[in-house]
C-alpha atoms as a PDB file:
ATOM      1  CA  UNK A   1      -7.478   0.146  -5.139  1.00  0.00           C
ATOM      2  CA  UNK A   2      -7.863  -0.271  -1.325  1.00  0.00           C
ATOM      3  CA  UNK A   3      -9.085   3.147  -0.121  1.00  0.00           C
ATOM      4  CA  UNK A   4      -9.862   2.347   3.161  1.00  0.00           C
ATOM      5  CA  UNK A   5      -7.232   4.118   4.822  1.00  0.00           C
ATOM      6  CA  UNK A   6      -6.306   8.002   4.826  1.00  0.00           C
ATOM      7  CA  UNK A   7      -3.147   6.719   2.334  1.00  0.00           C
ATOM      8  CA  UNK A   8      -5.238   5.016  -0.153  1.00  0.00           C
ATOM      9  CA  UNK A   9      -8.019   7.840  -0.531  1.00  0.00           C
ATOM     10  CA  UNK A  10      -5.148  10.317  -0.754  1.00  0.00           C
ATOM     11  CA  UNK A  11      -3.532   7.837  -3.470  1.00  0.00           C
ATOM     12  CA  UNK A  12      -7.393   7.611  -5.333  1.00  0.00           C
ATOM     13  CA  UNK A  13      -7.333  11.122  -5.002  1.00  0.00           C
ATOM     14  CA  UNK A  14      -4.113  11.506  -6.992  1.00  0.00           C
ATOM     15  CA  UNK A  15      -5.028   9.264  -9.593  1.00  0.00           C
ATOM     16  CA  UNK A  16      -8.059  10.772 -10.241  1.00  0.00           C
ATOM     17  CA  UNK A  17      -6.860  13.877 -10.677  1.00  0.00           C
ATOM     18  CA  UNK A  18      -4.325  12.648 -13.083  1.00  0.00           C
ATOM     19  CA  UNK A  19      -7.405  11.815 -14.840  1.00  0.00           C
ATOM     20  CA  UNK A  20      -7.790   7.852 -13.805  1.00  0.00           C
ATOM     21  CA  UNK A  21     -11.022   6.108 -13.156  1.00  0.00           C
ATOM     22  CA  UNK A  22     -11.121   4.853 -10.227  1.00  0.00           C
ATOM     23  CA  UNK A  23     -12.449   1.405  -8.436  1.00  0.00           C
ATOM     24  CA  UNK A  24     -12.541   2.069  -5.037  1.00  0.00           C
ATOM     25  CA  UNK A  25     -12.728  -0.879  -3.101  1.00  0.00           C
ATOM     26  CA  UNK A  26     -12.797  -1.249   0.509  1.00  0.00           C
ATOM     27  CA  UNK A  27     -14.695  -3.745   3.442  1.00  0.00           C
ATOM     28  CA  UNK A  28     -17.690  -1.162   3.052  1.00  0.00           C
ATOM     29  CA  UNK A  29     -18.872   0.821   0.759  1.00  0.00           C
ATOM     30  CA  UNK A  30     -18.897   3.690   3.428  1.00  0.00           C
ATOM     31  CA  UNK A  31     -15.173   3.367   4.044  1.00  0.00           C
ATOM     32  CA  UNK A  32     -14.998   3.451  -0.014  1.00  0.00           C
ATOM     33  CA  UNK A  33     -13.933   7.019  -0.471  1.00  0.00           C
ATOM     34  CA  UNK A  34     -16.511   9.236  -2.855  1.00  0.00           C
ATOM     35  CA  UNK A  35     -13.832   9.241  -5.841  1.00  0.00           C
ATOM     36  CA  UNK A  36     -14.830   6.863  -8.372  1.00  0.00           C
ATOM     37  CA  UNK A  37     -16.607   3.814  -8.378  1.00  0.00           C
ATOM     38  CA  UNK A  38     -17.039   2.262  -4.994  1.00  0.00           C
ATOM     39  CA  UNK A  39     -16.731  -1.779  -4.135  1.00  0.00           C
ATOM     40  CA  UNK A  40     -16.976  -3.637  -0.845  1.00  0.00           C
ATOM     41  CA  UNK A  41     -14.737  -5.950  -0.871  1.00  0.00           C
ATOM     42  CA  UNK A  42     -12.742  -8.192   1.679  1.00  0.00           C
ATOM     43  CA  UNK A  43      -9.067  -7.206   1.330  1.00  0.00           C
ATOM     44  CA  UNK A  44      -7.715 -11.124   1.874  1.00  0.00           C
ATOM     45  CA  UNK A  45     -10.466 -12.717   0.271  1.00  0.00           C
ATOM     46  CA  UNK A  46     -10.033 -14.349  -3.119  1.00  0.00           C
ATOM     47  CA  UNK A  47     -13.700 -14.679  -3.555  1.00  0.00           C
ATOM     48  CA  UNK A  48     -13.949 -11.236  -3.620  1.00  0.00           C
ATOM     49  CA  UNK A  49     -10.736 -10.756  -5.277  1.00  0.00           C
ATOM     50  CA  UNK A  50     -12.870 -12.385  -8.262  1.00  0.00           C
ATOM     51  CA  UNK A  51     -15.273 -10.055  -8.240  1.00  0.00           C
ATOM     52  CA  UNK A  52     -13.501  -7.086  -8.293  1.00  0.00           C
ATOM     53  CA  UNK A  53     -12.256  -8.595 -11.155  1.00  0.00           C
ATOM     54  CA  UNK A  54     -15.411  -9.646 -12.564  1.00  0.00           C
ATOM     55  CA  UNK A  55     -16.611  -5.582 -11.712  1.00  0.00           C
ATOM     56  CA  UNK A  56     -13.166  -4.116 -13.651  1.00  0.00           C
ATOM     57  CA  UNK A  57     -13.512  -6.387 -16.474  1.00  0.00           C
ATOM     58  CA  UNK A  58     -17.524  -5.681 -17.004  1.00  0.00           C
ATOM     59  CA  UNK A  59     -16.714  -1.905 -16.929  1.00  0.00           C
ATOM     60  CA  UNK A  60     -13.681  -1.165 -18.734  1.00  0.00           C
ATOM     61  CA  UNK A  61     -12.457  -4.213 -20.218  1.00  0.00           C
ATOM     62  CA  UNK A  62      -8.872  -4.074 -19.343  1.00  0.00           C
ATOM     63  CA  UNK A  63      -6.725  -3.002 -16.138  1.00  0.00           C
ATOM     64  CA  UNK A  64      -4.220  -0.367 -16.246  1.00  0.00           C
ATOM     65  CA  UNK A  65      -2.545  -0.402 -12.445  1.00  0.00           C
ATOM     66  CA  UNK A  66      -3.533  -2.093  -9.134  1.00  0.00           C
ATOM     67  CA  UNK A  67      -2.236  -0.116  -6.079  1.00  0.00           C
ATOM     68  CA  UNK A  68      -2.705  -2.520  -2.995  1.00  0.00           C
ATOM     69  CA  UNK A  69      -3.085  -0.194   0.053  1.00  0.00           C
ATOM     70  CA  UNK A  70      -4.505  -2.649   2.478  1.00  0.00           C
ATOM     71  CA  UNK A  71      -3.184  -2.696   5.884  1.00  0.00           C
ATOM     72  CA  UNK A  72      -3.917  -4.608   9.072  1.00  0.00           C
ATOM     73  CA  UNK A  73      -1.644  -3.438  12.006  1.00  0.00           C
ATOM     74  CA  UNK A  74      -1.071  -4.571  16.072  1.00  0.00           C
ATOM     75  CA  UNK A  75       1.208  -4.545  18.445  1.00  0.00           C
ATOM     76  CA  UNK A  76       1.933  -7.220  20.874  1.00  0.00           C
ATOM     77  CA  UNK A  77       4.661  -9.281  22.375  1.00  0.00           C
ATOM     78  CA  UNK A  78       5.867 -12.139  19.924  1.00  0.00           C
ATOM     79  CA  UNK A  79       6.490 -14.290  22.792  1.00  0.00           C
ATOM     80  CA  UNK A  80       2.724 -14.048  23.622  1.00  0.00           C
ATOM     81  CA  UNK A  81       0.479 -13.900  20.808  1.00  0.00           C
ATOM     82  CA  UNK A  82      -1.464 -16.749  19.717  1.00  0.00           C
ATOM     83  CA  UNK A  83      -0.950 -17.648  15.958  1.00  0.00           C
ATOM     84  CA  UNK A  84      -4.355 -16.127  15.525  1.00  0.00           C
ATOM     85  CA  UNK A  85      -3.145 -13.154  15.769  1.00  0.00           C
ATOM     86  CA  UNK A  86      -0.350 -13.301  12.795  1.00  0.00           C
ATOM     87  CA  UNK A  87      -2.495 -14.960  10.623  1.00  0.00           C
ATOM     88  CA  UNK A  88      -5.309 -11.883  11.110  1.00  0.00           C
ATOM     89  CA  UNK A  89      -2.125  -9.355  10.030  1.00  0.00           C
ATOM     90  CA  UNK A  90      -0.212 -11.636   8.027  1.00  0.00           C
ATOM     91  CA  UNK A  91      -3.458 -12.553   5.642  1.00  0.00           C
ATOM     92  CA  UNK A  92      -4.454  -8.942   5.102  1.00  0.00           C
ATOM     93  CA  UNK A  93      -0.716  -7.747   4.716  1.00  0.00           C
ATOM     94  CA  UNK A  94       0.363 -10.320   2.325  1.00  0.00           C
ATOM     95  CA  UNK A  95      -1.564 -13.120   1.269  1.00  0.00           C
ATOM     96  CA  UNK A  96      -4.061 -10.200   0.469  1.00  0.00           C
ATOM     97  CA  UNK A  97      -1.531  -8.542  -2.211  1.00  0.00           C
ATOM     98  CA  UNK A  98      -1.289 -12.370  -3.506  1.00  0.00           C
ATOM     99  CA  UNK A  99      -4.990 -12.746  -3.896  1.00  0.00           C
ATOM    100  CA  UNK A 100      -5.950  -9.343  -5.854  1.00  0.00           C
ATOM    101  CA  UNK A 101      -2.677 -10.094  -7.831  1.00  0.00           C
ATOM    102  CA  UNK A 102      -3.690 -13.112  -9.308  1.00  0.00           C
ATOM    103  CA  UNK A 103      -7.388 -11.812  -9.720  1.00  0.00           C
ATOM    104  CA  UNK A 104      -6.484  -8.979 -12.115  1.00  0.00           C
ATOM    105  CA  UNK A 105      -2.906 -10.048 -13.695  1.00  0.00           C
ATOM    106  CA  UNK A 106      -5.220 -11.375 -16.732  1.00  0.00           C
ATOM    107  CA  UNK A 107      -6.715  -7.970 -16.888  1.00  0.00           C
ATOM    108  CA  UNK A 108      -3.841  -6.021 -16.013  1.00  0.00           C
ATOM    109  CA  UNK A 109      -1.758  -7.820 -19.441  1.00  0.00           C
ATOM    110  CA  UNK A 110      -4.656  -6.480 -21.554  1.00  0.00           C
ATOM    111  CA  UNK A 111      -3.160  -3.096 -21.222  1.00  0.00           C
ATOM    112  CA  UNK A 112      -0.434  -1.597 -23.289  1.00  0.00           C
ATOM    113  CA  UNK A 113       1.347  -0.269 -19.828  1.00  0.00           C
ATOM    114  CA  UNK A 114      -0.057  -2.569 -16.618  1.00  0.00           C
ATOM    115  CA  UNK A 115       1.471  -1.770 -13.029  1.00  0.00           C
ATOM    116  CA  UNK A 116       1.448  -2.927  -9.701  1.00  0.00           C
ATOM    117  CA  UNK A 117       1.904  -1.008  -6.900  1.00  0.00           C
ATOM    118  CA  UNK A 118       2.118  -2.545  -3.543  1.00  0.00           C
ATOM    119  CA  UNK A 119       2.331  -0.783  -0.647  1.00  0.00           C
ATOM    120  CA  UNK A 120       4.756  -1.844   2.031  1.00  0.00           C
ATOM    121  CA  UNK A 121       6.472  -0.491   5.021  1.00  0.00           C
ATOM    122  CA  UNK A 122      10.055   0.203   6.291  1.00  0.00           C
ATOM    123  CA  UNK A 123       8.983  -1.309   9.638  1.00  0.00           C
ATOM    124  CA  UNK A 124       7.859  -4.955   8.133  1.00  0.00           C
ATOM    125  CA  UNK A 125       5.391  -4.494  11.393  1.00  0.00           C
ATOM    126  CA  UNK A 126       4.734  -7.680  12.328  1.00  0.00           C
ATOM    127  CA  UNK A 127       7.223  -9.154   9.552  1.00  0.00           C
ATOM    128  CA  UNK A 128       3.890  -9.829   6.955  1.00  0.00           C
ATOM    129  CA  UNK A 129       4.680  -6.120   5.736  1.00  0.00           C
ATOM    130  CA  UNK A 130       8.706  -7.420   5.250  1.00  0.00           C
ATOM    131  CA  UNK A 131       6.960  -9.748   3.017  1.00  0.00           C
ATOM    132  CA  UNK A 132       5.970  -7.478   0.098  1.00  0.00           C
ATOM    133  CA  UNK A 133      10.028  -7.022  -0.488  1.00  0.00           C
ATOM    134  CA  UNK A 134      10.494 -10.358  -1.986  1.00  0.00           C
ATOM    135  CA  UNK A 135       6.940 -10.634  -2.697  1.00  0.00           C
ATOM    136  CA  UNK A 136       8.154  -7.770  -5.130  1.00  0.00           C
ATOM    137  CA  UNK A 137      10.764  -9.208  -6.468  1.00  0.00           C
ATOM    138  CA  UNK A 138       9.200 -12.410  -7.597  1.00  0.00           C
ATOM    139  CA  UNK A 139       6.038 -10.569  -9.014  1.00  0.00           C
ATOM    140  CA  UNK A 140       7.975  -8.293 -11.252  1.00  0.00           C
ATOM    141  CA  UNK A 141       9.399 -11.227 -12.666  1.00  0.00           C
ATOM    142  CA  UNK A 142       6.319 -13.156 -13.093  1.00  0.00           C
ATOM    143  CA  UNK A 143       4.322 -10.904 -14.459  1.00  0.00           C
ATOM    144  CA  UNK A 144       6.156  -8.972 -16.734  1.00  0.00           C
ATOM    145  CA  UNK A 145       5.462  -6.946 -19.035  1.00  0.00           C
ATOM    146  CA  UNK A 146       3.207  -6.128 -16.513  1.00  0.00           C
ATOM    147  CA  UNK A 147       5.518  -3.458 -14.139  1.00  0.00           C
ATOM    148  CA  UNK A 148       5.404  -4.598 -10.239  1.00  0.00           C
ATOM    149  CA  UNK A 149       7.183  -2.001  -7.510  1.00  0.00           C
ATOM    150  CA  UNK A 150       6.423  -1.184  -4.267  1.00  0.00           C
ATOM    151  CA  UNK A 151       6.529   1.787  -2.232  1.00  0.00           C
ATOM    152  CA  UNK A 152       8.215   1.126   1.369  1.00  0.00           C
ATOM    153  CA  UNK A 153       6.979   4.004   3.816  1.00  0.00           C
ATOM    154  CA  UNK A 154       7.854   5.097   7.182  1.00  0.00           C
ATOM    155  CA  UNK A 155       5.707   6.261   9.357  1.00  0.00           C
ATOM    156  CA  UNK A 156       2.592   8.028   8.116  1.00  0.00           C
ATOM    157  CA  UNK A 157       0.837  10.484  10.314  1.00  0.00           C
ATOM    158  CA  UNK A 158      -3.053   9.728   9.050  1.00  0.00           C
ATOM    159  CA  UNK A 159      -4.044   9.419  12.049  1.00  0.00           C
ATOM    160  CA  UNK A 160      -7.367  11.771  12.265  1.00  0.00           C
ATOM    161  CA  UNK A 161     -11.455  12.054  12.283  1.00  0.00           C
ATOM    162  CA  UNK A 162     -11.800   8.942  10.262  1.00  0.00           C
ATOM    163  CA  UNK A 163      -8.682   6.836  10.859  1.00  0.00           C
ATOM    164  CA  UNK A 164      -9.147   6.618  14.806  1.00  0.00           C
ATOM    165  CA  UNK A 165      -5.516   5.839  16.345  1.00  0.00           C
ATOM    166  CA  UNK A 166      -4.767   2.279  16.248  1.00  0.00           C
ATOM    167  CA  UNK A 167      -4.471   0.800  19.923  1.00  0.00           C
ATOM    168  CA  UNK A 168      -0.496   0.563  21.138  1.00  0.00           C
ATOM    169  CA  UNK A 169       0.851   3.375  19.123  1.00  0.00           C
ATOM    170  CA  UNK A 170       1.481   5.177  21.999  1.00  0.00           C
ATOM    171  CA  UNK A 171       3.210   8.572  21.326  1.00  0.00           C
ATOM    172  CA  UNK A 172       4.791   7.328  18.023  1.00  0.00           C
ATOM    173  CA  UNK A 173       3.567  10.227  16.643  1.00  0.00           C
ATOM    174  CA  UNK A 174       4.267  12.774  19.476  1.00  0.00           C
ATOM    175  CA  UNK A 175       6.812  15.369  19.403  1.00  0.00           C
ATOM    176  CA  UNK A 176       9.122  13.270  21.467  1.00  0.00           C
ATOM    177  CA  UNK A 177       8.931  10.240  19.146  1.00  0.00           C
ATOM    178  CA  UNK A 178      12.048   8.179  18.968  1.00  0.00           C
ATOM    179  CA  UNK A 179      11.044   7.430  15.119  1.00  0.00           C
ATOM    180  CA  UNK A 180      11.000  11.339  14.614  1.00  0.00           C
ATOM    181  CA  UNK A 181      14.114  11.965  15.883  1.00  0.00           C
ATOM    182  CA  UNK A 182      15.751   9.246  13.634  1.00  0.00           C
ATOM    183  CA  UNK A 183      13.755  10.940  10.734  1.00  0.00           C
ATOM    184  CA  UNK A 184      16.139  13.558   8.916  1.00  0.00           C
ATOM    185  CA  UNK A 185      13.671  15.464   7.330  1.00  0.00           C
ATOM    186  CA  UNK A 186      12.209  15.576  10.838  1.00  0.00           C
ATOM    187  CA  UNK A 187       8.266  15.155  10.294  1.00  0.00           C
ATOM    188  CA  UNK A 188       6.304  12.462   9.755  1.00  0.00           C
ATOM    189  CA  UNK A 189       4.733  10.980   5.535  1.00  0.00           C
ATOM    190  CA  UNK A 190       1.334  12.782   4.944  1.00  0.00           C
ATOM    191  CA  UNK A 191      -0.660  10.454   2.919  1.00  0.00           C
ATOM    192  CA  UNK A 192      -0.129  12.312   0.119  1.00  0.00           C
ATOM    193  CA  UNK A 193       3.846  11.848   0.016  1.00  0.00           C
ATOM    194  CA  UNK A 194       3.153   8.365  -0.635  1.00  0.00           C
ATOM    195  CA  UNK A 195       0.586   8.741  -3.194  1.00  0.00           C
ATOM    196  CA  UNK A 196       2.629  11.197  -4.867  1.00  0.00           C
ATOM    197  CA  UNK A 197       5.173   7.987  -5.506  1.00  0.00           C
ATOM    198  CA  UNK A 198       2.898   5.406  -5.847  1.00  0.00           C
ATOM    199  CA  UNK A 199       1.495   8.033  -8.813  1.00  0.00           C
ATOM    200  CA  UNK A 200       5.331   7.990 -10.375  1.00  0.00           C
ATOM    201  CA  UNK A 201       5.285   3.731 -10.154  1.00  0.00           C
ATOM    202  CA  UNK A 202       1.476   3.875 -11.686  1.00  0.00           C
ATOM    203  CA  UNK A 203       2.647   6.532 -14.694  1.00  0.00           C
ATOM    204  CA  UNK A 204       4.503   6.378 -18.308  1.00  0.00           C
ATOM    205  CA  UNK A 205       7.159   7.804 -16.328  1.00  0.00           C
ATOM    206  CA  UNK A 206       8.223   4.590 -14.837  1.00  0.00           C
ATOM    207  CA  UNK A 207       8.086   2.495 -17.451  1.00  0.00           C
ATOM    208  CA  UNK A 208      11.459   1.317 -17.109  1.00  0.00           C
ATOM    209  CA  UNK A 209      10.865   0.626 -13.770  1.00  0.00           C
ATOM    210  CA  UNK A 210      10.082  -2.851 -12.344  1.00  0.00           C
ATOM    211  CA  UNK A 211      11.005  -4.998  -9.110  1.00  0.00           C
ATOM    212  CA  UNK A 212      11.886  -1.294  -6.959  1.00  0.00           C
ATOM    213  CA  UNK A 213      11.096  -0.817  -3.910  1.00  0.00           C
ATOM    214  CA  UNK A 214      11.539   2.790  -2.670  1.00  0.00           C
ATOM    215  CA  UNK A 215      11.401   4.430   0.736  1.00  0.00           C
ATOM    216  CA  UNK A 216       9.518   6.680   1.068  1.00  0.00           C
ATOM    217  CA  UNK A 217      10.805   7.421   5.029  1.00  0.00           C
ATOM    218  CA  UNK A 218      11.966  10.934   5.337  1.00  0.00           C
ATOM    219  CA  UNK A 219      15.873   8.914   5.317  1.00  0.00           C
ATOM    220  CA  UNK A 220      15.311   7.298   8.270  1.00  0.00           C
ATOM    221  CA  UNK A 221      16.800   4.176   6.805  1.00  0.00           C
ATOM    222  CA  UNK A 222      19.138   5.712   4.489  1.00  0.00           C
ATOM    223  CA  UNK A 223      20.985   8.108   6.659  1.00  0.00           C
ATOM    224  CA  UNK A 224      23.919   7.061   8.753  1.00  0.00           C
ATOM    225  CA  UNK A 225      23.806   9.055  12.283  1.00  0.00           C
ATOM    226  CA  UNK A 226      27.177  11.004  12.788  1.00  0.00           C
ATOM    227  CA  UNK A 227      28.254  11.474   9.289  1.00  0.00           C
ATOM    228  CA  UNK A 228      27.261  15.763   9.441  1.00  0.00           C
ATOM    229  CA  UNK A 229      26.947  18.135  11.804  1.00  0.00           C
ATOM    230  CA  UNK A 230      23.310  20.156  12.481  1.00  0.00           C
END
C-alpha cells in the first residue's frame, strides 16, 4: 500500500483498524506512515515492485489486497511541456499500478479472496490518471478470481502539515472554488471518504464486485445542473 500521501495513511489507517496487517510502502521510510510494517520503495519501479513482493511473500506468505495510492500531480500547459514532463506523471500514475500489479498478482491468487484497489481520479489530471479506467477494466479480467476496482475521487482536501500544497493549485480548494460549487454535497473528500470505499472494494462485502469504478466526488459528475431547485 502506497501511504505516502494523507489518502493512503488514512486508507492504512482503515485497514488496520479493520484488523489488516499492513505493508506500508512509500519512497522513504519516513513518509511510510507508523501503521504497520514500513518499506521504501519507488512507486514506478519494477525493481522495487519485486521486492515488495519478495518482503510480502517472506512475511506472510500470501497477499490479500493491494490498494495503489500513488500519485504524481502538475499542472502546466499541454502545448508547452516537454515529454519529460508526462512521462514523470504518466510513469507514477499508471505504469506504476502496472508494475506492483504484476509483482504481487502471484501472491495476491494465493488468497481465498485477493483484491485490487486502484486509486484513480475523476479529473484524469494529466490524462495518466484517465488511464486506470480501462486499466481497470482489463485487470479485472485478467486477473480474476483475483477482484480489481478502482475508486475514482474528486477532489480531496489533504492538503496540510505534511502534504505541503502542490504548486498551481491555486484556490482549488478556497471557498470560491469553481470545483466546489459544481460539488452537490458542497465540501471537498477528506481522506478518509475514500478510504472508507476503498475499505468496501478491499472487504468480503464486495466480493461480487469486480471491474467498478466508483466516484467517490461529492456528485460532481453525476448530477445534472438545473434538474432541482435549492
Amino acid at each position: 500500500m502506497g501511504v505516502g500521501s494523507s489518502v493512503g495513511r488514512a486508507c492504512a489507517a482503515r485497514l488496520a483498524a479493520e484488523g489488516a496487517e499492513v505493508l506500508a510502502v512509500a519512497r522513504t521510510l519516513e513518509a511510510a506512515c507508523e501503521i504497520g510494517t514500513a518499506y521504501a520503495a519507488d512507486p514506478a519501479d519494477e525493481g522495487d515492485a519485486r521486492n515488495v513482493a519478495e518482503a510480502c511473500e517472506a512475511r506472510w506468505g500470501k497477499l490479500d489486497v493491494l490498494v495503489d495510492c500513488a500519485a504524481a500531480m502538475d499542472f502546466w500547459d499541454a502545448g508547452e511541456e516537454a515529454l519529460a514532463g508526462w512521462e514523470t506523471v504518466v510513469r507514477i500514475n499508471l505504469l506504476g499500478p502496472v508494475a506492483y500489479t504484476k509483482a504481487l498478482l502471484p501472491l495476491l491468487r494465493r488468497s481465498d479472496a485477493g483484491a485490487i484497489v486502484y486509486l484513480g481520479s475523476i479529473d484524469a489530471y494529466s490524462a495518466s490518471k484517465g488511464g486506470l479506467v480501462p486499466l481497470t477494466h482489463v485487470m479485472a479480467h485478467e486477473c480474476a478470481p483475483v477482484r480489481v476496482n478502482c475508486v475514482a475521487a474528486g477532489a480531496i482536501a489533504q492538503v496540510g502539515a505534511d502534504d505541503p500544497q502542490p504548486p498551481g493549485l491555486g484556490d482549488l480548494f478556497s471557498e470560491s472554488s469553481p470545483v466546489l460549487a459544481a460539488t452537490p454535497l458542497a465540501r471537498y473528500a477528506r481522506p478518509e471518504d475514500v478510504a472508507s470505499v476503498v475499505l468496501f472494494f478491499a472487504s468480503d462485502d464486495a466480493a461480487y464486485v469486480t471491474g467498478a469504478v466508483l466516484p467517490v466526488d461529492g456528485g460532481r459528475t453525476a448530477i445534472t445542473p438545473g434538474t432541482g431547485r435549492r
